[in-house]
Protein backbone atom coordinates (compact mmCIF):
# COMPACT_ATOMS: atom_id res chain seq x y z
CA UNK A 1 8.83 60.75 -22.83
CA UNK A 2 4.87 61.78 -22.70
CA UNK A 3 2.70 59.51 -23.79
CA UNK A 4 -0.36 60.63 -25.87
CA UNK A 5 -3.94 59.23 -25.70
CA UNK A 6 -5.25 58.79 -29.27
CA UNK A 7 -8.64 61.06 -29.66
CA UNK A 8 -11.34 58.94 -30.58
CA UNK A 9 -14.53 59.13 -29.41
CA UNK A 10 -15.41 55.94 -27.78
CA UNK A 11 -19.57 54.39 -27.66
CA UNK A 12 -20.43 52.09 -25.53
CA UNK A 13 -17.02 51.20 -24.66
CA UNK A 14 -15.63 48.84 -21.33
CA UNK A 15 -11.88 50.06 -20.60
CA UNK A 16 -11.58 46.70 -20.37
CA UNK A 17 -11.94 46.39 -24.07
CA UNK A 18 -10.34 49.04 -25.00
CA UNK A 19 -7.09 48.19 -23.10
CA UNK A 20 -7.06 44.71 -25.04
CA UNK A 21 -8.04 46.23 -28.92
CA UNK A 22 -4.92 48.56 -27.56
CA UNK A 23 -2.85 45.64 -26.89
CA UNK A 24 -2.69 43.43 -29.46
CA UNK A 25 -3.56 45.95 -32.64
CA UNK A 26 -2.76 42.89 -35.25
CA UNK A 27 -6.14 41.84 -34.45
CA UNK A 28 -7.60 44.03 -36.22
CA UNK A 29 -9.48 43.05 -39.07
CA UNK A 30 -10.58 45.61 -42.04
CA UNK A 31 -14.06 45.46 -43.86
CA UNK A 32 -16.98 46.61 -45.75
CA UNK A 33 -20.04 46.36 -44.10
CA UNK A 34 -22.22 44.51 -46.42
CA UNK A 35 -25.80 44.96 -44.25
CA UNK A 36 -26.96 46.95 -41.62
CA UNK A 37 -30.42 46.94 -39.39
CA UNK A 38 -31.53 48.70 -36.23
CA UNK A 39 -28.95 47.39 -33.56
CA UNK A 40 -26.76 44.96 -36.06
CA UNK A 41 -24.39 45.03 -38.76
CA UNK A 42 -22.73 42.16 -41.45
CA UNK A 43 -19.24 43.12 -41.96
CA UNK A 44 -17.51 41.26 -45.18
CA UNK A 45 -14.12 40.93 -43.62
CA UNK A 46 -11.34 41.51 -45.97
CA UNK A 47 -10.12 38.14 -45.51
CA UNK A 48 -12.86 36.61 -46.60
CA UNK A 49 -14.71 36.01 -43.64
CA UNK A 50 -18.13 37.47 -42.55
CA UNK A 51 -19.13 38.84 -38.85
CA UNK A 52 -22.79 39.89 -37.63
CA UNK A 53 -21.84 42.33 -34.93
CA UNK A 54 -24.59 43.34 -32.21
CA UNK A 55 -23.75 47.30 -32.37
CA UNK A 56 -25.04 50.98 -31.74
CA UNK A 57 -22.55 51.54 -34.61
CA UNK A 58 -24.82 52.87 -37.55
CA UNK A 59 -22.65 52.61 -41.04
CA UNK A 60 -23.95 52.70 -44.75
CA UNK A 61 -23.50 49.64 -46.49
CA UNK A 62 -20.62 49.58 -47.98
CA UNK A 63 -18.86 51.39 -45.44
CA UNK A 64 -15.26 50.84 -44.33
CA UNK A 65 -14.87 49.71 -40.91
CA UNK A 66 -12.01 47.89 -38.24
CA UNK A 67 -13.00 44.81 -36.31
CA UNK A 68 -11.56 43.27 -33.29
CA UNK A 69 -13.12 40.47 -32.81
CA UNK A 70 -11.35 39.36 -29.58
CA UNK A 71 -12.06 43.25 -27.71
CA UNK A 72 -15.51 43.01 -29.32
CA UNK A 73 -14.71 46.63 -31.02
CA UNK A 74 -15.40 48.29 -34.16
CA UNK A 75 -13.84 51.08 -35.29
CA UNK A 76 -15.82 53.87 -37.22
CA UNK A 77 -14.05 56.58 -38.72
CA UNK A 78 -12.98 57.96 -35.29
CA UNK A 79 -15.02 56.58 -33.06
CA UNK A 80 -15.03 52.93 -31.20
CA UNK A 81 -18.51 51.07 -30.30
CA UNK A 82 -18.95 47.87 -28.87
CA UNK A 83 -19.48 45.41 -31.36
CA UNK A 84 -20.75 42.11 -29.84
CA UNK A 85 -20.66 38.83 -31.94
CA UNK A 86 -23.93 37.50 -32.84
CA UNK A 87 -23.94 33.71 -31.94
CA UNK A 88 -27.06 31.98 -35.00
């Protein structure tokens, strides 16, 4: 049986992280973002919870997006950035 690579553009991206957002896809948390400035964006998780990612990601508010917070991905439409907590 082939196996198929999934086309997405990827920005920023380690293999590393891609390999584990690949691995464990119920990790993956949906959201809006709710703020966005020049290299970081708020994303109101679905679940109620709230992430400030350091990202070249550039969404409009309001904007539906995938987090994983343990690869340190977002997901944008088809592409994949980095997305690195921001520890206040």
């Amino acid at each position: 049986m082939e196996q198929t690579v999934p086309n997405r553009t990827r920005i920023n991206l380690l293999p590393i992280q891609e390999a584990v957002a690949a691995a464990s896809p119920s990790a993956w948390r949906d959201g809006l973002v709710a703020a966005q400035e020049p290299g970081t964006i708020t994303v109101a998780l679905l679940d109620g919870g709230v992430s400030v990612l350091a990202t070249s990601a550039v969404p409009a508010t309001g904007e539906p997006v995938a987090v994983h917070l343990v690869a340190e991905v977002v997901a944008l439409g088809g592409a994949w950035y980095s997305a690195r907590p921001v520890v206040s």
